[in-house]
Protein backbone atom coordinates (compact mmCIF):
# COMPACT_ATOMS: atom_id res chain seq x y z
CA UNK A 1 1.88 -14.82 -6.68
CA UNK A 2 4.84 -12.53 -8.18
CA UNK A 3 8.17 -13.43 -6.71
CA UNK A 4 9.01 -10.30 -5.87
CA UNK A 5 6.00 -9.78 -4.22
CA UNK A 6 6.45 -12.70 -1.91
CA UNK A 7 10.00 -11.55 -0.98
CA UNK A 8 8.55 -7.84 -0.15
CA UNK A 9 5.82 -9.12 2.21
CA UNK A 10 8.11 -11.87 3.66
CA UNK A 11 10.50 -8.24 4.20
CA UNK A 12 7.94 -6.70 5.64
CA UNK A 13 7.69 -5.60 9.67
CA UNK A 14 4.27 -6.31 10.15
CA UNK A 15 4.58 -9.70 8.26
CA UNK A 16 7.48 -10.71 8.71
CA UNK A 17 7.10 -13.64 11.13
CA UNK A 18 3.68 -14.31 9.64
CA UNK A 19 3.54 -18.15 7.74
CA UNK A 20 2.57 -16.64 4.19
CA UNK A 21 1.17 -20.21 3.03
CA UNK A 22 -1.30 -20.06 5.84
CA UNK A 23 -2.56 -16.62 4.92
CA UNK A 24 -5.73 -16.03 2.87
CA UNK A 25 -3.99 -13.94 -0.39
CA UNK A 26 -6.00 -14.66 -3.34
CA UNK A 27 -5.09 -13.94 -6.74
CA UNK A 28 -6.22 -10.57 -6.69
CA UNK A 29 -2.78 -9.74 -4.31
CA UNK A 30 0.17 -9.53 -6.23
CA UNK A 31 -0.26 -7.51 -9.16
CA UNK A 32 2.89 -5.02 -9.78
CA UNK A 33 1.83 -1.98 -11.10
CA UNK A 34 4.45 0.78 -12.30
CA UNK A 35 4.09 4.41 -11.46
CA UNK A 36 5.62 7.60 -12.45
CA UNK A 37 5.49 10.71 -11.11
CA UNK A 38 2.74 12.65 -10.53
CA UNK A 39 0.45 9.45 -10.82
CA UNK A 40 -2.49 9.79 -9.07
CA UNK A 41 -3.58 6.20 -7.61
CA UNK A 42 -6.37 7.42 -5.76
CA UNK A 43 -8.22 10.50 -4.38
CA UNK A 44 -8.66 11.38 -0.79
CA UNK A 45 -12.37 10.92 -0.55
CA UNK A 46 -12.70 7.70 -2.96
CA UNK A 47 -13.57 4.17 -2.02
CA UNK A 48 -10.79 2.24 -1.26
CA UNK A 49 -10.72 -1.30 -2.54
CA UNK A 50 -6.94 -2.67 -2.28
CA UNK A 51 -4.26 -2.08 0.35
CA UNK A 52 -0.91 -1.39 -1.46
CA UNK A 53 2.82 -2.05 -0.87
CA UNK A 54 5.46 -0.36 -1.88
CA UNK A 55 8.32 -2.76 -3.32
CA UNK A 56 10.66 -0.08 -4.57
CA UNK A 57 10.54 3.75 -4.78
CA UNK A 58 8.57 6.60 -2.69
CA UNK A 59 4.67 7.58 -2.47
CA UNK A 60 3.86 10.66 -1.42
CA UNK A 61 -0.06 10.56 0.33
CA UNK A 62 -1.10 14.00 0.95
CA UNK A 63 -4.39 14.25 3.19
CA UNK A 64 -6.04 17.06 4.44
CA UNK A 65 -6.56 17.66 8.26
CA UNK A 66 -10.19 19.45 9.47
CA UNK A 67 -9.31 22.93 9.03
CA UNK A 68 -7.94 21.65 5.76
CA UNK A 69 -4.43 21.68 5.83
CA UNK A 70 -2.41 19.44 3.66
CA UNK A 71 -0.32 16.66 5.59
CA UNK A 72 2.14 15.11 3.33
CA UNK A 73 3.56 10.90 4.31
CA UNK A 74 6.07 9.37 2.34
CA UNK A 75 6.31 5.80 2.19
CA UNK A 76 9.08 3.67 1.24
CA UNK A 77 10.16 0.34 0.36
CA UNK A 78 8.30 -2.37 2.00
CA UNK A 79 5.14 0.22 3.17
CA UNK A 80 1.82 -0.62 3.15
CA UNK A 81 -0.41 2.61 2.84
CA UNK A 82 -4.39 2.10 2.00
CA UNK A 83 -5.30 0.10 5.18
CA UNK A 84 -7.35 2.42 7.27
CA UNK A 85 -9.45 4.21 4.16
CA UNK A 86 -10.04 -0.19 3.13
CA UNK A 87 -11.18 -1.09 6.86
CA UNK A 88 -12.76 2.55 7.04
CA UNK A 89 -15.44 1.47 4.54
């Protein structure tokens, strides 16, 4: 796994006290991917397949309430965002 992936999950609240050698992360976790604005990584509606973390930077998630009114969250360094459409499925 990516270095600087390690260090972000070990920085992490909800992992931080978690023994990372004990965990089940494949090879599939820890690919960086670099983003620039505007980038879409995926649509409200879509399957969700990964759970992502932020290492550095801002994501804006914009989701759409039932009267369909845009929310907008921002998450940070060290954010996970993705979980609940991934365990939703």
């Amino acid at each position: 796994m990516n270095q600087q992936v390690l260090n972000s999950l070990k920085d992490n609240n909800l992992l931080k006290n978690a023994d990372l050698n004990k965990l089940n992360i494949g090879k599939e976790i820890g690919k960086i991917k670099t983003l620039h604005g505007g980038e879409v990584i995926y649509r409200e509606g879509d399957s969700a397949n990964s759970v992502y973390l932020v290492i550095n930077g801002e994501i804006n998630l914009v989701k759409k309430n039932s009267e369909g009114k845009s929310h907008s969250f921002i998450y940070s360094d060290n954010d996970f965002f993705g979980a609940k459409e991934l365990f939703a499925n």
